[in-house]
Structure formats: structure tokens, C-alpha cells
N, C-alpha and C. Protein backbone atom coordinates (compact mmCIF):
# COMPACT_ATOMS: atom_id res chain seq x y z
N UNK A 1 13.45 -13.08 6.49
CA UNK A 1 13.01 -12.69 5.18
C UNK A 1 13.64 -11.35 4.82
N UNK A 2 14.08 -11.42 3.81
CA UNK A 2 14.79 -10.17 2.82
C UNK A 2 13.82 -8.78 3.10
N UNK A 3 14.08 -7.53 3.53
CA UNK A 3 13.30 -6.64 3.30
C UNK A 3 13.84 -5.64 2.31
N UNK A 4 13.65 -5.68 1.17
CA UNK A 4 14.13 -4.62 0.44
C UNK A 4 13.32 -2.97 0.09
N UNK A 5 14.37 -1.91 0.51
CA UNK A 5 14.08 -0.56 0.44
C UNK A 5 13.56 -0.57 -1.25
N UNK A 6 12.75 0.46 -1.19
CA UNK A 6 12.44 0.54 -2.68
C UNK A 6 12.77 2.16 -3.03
N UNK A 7 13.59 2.11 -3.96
CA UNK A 7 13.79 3.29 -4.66
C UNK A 7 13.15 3.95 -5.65
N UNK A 8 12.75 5.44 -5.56
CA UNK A 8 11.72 5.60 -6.62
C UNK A 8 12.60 6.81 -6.95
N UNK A 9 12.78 6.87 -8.75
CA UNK A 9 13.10 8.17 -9.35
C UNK A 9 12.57 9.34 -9.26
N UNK A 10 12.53 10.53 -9.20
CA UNK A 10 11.75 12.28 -9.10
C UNK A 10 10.30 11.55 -10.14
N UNK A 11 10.50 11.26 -11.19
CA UNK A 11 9.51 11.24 -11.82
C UNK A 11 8.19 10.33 -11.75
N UNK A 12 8.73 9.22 -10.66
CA UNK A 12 8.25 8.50 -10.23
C UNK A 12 6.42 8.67 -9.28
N UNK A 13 5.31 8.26 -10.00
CA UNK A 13 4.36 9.24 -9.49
C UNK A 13 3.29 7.67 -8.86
N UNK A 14 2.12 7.90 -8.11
CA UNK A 14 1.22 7.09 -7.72
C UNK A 14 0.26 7.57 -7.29
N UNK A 15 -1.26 7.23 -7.83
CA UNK A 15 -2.46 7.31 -8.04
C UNK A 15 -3.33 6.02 -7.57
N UNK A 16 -4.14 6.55 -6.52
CA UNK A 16 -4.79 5.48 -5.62
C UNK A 16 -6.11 4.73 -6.49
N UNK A 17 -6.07 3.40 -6.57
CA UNK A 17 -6.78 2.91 -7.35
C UNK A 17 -8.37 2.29 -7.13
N UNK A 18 -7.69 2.17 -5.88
CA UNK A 18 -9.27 1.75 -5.05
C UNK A 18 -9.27 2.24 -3.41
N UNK A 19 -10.36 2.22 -2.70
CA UNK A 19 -10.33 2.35 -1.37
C UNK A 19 -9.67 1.14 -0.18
N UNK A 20 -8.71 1.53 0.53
CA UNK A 20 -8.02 0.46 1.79
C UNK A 20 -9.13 -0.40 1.87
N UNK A 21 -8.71 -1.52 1.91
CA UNK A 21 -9.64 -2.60 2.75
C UNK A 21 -8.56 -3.09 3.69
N UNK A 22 -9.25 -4.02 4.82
CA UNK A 22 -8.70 -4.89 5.90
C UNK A 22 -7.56 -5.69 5.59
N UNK A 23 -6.60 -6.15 5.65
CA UNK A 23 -5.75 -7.44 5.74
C UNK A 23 -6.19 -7.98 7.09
N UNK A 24 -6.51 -9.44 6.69
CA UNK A 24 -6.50 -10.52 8.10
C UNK A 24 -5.81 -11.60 8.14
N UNK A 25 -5.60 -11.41 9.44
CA UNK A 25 -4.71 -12.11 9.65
C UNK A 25 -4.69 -14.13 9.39
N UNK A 26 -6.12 -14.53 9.36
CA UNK A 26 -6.50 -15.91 9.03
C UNK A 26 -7.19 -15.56 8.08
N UNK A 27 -7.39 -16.86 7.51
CA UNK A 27 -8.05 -17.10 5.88
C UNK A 27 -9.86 -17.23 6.18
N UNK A 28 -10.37 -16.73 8.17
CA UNK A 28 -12.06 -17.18 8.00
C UNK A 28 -12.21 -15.64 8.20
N UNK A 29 -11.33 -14.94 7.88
CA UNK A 29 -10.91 -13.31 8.18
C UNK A 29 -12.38 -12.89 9.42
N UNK A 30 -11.45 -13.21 10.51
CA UNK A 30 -12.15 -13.02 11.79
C UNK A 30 -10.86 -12.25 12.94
N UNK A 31 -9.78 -12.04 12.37
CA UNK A 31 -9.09 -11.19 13.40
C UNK A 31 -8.24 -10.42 12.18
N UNK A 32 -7.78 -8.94 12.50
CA UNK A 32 -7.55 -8.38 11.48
C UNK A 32 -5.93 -8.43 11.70
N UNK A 33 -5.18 -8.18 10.86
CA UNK A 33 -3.87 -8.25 10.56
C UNK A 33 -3.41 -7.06 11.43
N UNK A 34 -2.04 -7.18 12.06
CA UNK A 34 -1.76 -5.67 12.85
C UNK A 34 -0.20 -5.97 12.91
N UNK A 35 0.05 -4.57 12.76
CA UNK A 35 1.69 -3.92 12.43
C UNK A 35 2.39 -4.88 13.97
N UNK A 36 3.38 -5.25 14.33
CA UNK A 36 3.81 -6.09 15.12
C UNK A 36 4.73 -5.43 16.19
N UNK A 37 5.25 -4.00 16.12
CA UNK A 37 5.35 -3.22 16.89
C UNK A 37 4.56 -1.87 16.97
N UNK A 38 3.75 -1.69 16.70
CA UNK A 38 2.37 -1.05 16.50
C UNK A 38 1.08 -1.23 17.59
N UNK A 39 1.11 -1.91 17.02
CA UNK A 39 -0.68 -2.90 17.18
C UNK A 39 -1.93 -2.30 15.90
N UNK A 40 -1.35 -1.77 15.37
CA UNK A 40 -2.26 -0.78 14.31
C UNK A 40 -3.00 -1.36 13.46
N UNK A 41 -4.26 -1.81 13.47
CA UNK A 41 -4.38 -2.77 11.94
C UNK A 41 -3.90 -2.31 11.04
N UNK A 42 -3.84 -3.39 9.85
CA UNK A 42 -3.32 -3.43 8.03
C UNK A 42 -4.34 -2.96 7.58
N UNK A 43 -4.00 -2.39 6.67
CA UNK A 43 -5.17 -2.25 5.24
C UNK A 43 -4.21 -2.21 3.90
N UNK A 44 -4.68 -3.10 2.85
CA UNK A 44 -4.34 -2.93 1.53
C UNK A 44 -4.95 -2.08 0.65
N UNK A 45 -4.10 -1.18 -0.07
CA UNK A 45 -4.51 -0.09 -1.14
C UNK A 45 -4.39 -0.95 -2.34
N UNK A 46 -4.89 -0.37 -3.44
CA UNK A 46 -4.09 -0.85 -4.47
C UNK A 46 -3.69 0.74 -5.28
N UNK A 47 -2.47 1.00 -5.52
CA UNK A 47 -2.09 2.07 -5.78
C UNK A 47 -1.46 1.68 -7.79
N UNK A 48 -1.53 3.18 -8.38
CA UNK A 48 -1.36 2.70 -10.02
C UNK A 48 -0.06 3.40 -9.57
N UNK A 49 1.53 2.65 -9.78
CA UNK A 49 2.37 3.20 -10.05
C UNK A 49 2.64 3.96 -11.69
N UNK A 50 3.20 5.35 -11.79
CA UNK A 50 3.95 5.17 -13.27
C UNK A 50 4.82 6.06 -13.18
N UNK A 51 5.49 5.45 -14.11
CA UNK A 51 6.98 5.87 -14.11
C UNK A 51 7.36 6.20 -15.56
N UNK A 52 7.96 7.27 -16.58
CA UNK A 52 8.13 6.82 -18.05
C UNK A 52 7.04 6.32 -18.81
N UNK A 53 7.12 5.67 -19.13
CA UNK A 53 6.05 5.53 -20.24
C UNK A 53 5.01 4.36 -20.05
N UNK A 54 5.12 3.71 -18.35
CA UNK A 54 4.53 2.41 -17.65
C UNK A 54 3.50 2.86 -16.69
N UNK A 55 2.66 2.06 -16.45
CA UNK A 55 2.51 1.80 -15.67
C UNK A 55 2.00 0.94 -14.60
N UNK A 56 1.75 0.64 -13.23
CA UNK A 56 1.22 -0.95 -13.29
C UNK A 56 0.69 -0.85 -11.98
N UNK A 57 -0.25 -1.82 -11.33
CA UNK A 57 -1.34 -2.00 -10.36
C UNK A 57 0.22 -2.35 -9.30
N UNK A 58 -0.11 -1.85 -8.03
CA UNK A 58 0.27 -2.73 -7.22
C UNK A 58 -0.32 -2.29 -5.90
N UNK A 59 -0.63 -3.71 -5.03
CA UNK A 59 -1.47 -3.88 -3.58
C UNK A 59 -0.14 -3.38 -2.84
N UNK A 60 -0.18 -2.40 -1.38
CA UNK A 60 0.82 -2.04 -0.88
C UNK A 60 -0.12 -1.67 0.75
N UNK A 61 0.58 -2.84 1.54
CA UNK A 61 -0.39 -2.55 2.75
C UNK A 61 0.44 -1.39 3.63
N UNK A 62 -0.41 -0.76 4.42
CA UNK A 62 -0.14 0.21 5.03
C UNK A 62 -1.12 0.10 6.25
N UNK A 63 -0.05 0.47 7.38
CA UNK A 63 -0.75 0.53 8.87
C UNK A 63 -1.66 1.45 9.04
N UNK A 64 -3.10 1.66 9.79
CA UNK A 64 -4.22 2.37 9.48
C UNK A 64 -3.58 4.10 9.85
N UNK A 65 -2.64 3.92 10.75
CA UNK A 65 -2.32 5.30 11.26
C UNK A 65 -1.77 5.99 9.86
N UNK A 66 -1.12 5.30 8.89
CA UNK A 66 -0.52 5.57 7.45
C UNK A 66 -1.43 6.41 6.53
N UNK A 67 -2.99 5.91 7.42
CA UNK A 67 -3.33 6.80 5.74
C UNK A 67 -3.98 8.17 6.24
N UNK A 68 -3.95 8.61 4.78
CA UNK A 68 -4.16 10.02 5.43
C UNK A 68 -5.97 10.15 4.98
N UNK A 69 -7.03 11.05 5.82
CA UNK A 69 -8.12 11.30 5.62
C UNK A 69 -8.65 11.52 4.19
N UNK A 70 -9.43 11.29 3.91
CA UNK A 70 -10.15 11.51 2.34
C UNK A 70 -9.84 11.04 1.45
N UNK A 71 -9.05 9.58 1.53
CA UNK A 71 -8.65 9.36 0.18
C UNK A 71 -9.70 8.72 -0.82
N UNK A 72 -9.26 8.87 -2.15
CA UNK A 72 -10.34 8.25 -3.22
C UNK A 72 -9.59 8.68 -3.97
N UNK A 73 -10.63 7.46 -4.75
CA UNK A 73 -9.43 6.64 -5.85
C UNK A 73 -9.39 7.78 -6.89
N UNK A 74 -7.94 7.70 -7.61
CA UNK A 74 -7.54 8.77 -8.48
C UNK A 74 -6.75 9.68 -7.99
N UNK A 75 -6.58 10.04 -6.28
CA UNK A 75 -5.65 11.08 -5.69
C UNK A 75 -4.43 10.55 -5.96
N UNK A 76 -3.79 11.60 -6.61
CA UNK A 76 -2.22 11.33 -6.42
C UNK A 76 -1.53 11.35 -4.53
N UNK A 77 -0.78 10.08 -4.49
CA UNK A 77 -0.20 10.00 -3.22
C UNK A 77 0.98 9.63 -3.83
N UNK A 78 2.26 9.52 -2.38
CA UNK A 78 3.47 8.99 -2.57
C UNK A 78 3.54 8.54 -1.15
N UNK A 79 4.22 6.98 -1.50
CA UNK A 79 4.58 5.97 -0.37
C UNK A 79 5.69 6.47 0.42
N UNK A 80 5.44 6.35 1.37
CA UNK A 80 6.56 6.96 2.46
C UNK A 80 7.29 5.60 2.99
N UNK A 81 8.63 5.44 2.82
CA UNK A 81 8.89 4.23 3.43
C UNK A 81 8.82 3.01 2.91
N UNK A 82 8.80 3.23 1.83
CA UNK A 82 8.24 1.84 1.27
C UNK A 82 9.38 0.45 0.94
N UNK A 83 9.08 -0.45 1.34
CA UNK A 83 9.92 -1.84 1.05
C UNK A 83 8.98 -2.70 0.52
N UNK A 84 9.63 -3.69 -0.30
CA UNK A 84 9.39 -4.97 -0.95
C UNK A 84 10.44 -6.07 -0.48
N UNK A 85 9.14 -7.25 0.03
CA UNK A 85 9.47 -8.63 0.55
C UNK A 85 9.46 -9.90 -0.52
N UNK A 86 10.14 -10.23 -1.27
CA UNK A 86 9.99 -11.59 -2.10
C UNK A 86 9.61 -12.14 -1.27
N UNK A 87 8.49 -13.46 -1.60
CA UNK A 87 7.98 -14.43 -0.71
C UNK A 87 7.68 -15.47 -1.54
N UNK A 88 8.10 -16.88 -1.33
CA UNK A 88 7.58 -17.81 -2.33
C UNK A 88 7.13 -19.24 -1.05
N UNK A 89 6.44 -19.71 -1.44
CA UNK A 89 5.60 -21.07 -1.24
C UNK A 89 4.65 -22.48 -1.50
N UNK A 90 5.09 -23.39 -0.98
CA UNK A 90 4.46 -24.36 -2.22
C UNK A 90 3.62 -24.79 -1.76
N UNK A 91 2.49 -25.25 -1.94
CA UNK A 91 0.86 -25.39 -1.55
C UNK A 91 0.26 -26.63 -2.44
N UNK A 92 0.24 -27.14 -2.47
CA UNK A 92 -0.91 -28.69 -2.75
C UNK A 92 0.33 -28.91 -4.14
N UNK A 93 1.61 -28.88 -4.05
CA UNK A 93 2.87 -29.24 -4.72
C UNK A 93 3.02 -28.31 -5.91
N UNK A 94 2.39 -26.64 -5.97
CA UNK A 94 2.54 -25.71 -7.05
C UNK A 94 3.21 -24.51 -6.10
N UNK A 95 4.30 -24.15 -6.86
CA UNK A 95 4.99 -23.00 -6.26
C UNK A 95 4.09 -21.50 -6.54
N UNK A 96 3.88 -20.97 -5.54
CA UNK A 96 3.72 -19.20 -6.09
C UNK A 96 4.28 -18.68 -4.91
N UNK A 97 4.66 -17.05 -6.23
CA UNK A 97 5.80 -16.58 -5.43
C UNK A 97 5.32 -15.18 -5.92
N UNK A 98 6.19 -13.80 -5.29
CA UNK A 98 5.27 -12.63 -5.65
C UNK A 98 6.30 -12.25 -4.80
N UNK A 99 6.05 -10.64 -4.64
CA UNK A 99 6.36 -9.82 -4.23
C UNK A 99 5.27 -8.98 -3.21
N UNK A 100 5.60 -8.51 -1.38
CA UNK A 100 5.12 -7.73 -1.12
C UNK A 100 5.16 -6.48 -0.72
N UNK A 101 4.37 -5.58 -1.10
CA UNK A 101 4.54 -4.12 -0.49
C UNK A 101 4.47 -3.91 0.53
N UNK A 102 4.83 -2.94 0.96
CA UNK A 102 4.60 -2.49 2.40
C UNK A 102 4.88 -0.90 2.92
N UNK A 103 4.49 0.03 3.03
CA UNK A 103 4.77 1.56 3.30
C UNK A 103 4.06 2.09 4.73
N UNK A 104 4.91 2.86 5.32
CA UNK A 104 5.20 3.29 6.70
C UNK A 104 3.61 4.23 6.81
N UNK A 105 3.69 5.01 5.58
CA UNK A 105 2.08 5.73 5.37
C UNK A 105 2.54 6.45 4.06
N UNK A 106 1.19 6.81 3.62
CA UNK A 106 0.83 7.37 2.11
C UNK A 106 0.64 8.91 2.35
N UNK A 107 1.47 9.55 1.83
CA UNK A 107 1.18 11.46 1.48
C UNK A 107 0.48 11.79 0.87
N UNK A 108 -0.56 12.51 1.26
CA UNK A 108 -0.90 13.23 -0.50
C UNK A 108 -0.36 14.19 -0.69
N UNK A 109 -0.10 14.35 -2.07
CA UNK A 109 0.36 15.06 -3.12
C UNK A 109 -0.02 16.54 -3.76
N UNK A 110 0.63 17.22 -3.85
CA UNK A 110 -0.47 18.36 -4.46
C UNK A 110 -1.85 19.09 -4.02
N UNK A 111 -2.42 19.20 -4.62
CA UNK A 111 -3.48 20.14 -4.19
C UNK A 111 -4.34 19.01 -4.00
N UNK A 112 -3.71 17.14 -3.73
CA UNK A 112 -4.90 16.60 -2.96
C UNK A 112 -5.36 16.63 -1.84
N UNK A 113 -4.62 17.40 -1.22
CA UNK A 113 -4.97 17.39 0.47
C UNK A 113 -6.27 17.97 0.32
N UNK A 114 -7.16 17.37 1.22
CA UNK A 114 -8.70 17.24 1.42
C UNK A 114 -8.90 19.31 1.88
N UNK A 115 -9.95 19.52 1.38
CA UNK A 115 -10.39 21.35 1.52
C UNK A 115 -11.35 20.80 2.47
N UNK A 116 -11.37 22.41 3.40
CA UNK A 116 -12.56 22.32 4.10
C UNK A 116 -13.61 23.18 3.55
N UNK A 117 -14.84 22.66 3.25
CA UNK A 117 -15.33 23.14 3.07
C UNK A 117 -16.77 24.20 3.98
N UNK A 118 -16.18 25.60 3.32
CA UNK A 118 -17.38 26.65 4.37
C UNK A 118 -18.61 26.62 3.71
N UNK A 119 -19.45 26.47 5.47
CA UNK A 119 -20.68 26.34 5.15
C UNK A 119 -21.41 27.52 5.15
């Protein structure tokens, strides 16, 4: 399968949309999905790319060691590593086909890095 690098312009920004959940590896999701030279479980983000004057949802799994502490939704991050897999398949004789993400781990950005707070 094709792994394509993904290129992102300077202006190119991403804002976490929801909290990681699990990827599993079967459909009775009873064993969890894991990086294959790793062993790390998956988790899917869904991150808001924008770029110019767009912008758009996309799911981008990342190995658990990838993410960084405190995230919530709205922190600006940037994908480290990131590739896209075309994948298509035909299932009860209807094709679907898509694109998947995938990033090495997520940065935060700016003044999101988590404060400690004194007690």
C-alpha cells in the first residue's frame, strides 16, 4: 500500500476537535489496534485542519506514546510525521474508498503546552 508523506505549508495550522479514542483492531472491538513495530496502542483524534480560507475535519490515528499530556479539544497542535494511505474496498458489491491518516505524534503549539499549576 502507497504511503504518502503529507506536506503542509507555514500557514498551515490544526486544532484538536475531540478527545483520542481507541482504534481496534476487530469490529467486536475486544483487542486494541497497535503500531506494528511499536506495540503501542492506536488512538484516533479528530483534528480541524485550516489552511487559507478552509477548513476541514480529519480522523488521524496516532500511537499512544504520540500524544502529548492535556490535550482538549480546541488546542492548537501540529502533526509530526504525518502520511496519508488511499485505501479502497468492496463489501456486499459497493465500493468505498477514503483516505487514511496517520502521524508519528502531535506537538503542541504555542502557549498550549499544559501550566503547572502552584498550589
Amino acid at each position: 500500500m502507497a504511503r504518502i508523506r503529507v506536506g503542509l505549508l507555514p500557514t498551515a495550522s490544526f486544532m484538536v476537535g475531540n478527545l483520542p479514542v481507541p482504534k481496534y483492531a476487530d469490529a467486536e472491538k475486544t483487542q486494541f489496534a497497535v503500531d506494528r513495530e511499536t506495540g503501542a496502542k492506536l488512538f484516533v483524534i479528530t483534528l480541524f485542519f485550516m489552511e487559507d480560507d478552509r477548513a476541514e475535519a480529519m480522523k488521524i490515528t496516532v500511537p499512544e506514546t504520540g500524544l502529548p499530556n492535556g490535550l482538549k479539544p480546541g488546542m492548537p497542535v501540529m502533526p509530526v510525521e504525518l502520511f496519508a494511505t488511499p485505501w479502497a474496498r468492496i463489501f456486499n458489491g459497493s465500493l468505498s474508498d477514503g483516505i487514511a491518516y496517520r502521524a508519528e505524534r502531535l506537538d503542541l503549539v504555542g502557549a498550549a503546552a499544559p501550566s503547572s499549576d502552584a498550589a
